[in-house]
PDB file of N, CA and C in Angstrom:
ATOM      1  N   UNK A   1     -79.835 -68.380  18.230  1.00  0.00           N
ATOM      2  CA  UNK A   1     -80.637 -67.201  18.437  1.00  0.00           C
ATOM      3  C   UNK A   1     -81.196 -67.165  19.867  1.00  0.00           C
ATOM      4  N   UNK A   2     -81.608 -68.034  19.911  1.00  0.00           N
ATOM      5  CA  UNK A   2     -81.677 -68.474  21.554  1.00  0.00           C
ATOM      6  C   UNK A   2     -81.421 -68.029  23.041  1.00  0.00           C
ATOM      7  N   UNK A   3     -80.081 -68.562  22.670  1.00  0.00           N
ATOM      8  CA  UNK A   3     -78.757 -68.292  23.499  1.00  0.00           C
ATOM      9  C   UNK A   3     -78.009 -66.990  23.447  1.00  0.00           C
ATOM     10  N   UNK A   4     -78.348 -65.958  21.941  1.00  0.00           N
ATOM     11  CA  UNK A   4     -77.925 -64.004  22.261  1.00  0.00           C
ATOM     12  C   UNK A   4     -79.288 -64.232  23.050  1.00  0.00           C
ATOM     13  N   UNK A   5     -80.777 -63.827  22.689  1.00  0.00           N
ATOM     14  CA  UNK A   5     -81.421 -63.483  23.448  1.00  0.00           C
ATOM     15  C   UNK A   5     -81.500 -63.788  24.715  1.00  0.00           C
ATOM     16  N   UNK A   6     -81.043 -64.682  25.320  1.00  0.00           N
ATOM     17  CA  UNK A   6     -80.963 -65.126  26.861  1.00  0.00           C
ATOM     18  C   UNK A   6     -79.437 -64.680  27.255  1.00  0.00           C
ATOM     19  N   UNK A   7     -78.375 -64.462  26.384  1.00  0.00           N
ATOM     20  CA  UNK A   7     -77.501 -63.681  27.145  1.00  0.00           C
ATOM     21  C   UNK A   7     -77.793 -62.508  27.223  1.00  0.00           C
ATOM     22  N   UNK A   8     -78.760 -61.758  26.506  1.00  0.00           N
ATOM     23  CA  UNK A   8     -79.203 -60.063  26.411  1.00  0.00           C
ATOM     24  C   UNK A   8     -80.188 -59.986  27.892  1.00  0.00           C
ATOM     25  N   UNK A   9     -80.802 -60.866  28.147  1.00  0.00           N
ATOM     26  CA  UNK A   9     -81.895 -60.758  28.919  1.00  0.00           C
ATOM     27  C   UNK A   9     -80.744 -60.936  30.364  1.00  0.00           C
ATOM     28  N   UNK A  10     -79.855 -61.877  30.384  1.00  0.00           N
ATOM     29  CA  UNK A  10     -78.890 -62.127  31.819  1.00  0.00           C
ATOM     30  C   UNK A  10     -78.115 -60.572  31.646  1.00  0.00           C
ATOM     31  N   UNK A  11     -78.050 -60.265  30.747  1.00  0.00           N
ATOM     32  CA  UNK A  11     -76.792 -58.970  30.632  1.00  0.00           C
ATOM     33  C   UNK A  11     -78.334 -57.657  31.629  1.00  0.00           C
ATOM     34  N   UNK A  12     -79.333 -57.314  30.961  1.00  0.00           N
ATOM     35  CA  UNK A  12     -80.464 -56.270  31.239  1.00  0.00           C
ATOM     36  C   UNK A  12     -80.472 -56.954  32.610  1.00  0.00           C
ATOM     37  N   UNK A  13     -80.492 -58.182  33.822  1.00  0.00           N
ATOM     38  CA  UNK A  13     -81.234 -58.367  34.765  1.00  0.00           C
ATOM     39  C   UNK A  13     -79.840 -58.079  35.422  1.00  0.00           C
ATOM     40  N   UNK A  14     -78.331 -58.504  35.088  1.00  0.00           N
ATOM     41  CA  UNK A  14     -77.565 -57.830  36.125  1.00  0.00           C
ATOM     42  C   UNK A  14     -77.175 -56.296  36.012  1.00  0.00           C
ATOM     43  N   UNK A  15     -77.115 -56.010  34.948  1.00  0.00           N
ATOM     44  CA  UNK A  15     -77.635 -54.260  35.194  1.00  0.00           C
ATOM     45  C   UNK A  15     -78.565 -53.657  36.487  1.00  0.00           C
ATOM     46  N   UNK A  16     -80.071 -54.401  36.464  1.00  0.00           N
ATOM     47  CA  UNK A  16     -80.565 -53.797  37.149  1.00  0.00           C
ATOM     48  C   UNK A  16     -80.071 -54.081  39.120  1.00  0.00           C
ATOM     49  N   UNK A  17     -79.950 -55.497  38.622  1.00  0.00           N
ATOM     50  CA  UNK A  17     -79.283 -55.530  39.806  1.00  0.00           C
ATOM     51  C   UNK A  17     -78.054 -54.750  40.426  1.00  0.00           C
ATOM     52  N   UNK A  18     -77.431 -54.594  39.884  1.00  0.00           N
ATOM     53  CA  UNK A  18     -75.943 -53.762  39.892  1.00  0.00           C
ATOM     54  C   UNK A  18     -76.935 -52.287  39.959  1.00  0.00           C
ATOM     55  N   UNK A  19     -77.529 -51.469  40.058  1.00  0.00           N
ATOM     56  CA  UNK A  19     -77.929 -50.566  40.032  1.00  0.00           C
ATOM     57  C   UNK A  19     -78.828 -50.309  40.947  1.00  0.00           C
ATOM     58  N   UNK A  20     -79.473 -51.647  41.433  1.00  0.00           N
ATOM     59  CA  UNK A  20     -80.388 -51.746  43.044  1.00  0.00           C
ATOM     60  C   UNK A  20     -79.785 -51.900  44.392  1.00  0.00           C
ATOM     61  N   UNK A  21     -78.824 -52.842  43.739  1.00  0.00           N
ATOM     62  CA  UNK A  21     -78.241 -53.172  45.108  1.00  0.00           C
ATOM     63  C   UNK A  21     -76.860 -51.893  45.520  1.00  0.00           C
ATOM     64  N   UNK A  22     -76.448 -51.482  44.660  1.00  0.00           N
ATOM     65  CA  UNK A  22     -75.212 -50.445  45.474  1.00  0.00           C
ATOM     66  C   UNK A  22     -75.273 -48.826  46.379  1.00  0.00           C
ATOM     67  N   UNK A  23     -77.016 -48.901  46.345  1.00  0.00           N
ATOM     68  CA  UNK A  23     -77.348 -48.186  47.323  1.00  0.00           C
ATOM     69  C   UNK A  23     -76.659 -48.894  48.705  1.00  0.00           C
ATOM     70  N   UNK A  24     -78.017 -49.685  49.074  1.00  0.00           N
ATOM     71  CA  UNK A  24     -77.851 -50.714  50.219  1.00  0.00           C
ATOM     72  C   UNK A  24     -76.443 -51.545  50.734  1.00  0.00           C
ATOM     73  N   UNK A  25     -75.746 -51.967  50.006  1.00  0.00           N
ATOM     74  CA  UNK A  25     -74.498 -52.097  49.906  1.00  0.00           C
ATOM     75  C   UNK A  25     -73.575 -51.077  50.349  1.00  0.00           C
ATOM     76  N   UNK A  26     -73.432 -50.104  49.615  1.00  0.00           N
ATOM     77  CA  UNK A  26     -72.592 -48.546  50.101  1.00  0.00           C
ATOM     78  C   UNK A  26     -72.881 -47.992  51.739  1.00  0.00           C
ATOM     79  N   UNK A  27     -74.417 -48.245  51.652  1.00  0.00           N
ATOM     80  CA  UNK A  27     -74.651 -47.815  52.953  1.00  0.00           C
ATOM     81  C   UNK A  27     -74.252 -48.925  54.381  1.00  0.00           C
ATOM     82  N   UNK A  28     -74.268 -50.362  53.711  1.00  0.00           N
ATOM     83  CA  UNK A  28     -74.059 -51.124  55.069  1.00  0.00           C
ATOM     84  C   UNK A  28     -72.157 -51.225  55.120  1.00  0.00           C
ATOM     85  N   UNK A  29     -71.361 -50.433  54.087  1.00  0.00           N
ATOM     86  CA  UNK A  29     -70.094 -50.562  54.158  1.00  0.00           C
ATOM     87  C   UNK A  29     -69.784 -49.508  54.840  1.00  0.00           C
ATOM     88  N   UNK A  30     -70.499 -48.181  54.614  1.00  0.00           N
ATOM     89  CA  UNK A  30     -70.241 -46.965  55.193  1.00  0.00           C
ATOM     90  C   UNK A  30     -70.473 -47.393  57.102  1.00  0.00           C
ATOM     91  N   UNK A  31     -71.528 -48.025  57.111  1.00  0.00           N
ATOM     92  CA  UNK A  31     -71.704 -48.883  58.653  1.00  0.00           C
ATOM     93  C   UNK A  31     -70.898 -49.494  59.392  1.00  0.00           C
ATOM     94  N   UNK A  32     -69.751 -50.157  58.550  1.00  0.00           N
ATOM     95  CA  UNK A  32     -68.908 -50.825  58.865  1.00  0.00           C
ATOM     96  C   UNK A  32     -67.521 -50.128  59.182  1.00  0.00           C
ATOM     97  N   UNK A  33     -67.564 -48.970  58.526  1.00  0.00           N
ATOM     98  CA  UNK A  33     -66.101 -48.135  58.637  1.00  0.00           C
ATOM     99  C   UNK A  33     -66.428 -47.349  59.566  1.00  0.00           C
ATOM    100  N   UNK A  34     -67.866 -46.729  59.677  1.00  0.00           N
ATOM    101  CA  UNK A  34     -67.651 -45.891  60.412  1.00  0.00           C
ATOM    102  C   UNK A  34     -67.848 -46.659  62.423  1.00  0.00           C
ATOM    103  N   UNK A  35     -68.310 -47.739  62.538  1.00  0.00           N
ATOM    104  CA  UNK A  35     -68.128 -48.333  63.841  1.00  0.00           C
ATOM    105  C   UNK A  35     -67.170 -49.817  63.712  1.00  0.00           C
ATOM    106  N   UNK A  36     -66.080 -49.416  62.932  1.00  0.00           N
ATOM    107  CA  UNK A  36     -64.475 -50.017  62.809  1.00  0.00           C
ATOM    108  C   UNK A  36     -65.119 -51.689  63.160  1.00  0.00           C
ATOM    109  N   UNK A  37     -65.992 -51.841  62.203  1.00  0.00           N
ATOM    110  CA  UNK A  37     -66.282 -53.305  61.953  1.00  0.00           C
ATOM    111  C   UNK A  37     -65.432 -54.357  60.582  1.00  0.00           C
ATOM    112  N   UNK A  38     -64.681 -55.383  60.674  1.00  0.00           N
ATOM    113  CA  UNK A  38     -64.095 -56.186  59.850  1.00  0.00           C
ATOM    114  C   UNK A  38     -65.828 -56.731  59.102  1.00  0.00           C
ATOM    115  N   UNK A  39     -64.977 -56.856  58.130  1.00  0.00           N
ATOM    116  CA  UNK A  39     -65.387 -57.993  56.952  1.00  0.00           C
ATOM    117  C   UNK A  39     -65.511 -59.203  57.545  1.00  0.00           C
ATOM    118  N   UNK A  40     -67.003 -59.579  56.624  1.00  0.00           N
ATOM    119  CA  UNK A  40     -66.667 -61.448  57.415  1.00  0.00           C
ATOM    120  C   UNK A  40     -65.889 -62.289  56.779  1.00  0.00           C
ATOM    121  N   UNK A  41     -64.889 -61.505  55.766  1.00  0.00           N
ATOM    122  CA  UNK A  41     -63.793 -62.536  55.075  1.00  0.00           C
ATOM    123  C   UNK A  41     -62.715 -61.895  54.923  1.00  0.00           C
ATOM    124  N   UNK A  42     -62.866 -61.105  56.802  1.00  0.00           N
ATOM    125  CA  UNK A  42     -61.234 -60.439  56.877  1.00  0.00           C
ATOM    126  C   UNK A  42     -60.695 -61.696  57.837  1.00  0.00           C
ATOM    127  N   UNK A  43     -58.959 -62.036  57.709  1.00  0.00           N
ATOM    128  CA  UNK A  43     -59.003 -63.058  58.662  1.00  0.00           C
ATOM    129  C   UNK A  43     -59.148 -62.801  60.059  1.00  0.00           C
ATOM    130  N   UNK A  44     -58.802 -61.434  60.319  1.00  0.00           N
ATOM    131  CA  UNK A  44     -58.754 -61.003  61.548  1.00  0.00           C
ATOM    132  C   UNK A  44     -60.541 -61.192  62.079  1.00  0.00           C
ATOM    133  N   UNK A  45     -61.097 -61.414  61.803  1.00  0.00           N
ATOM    134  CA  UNK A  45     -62.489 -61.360  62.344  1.00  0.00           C
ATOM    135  C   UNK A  45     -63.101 -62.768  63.336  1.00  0.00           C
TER     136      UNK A  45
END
């Protein structure tokens, strides 16, 4: 019983995460395309 409730509680905290962070994310990728910046785990970089 334990172990559902603590996977319910990990499942609700990456939700919110997944839902905070892809603002900030979207916007620092949109940053990156639009002044033709690589990935730091492109090899070319």
């Amino acid at each position: 019983m334990v172990h559902q409730a603590s996977s319910r509680v990990g499942e609700i905290i990456g939700d919110l995460f997944k839902k905070l962070a892809h603002e900030p994310f979207q916007k620092n990728q949109d940053l990156m395309k639009k002044y033709n910046l690589p990935s730091l785990s492109d090899l070319s970089y």
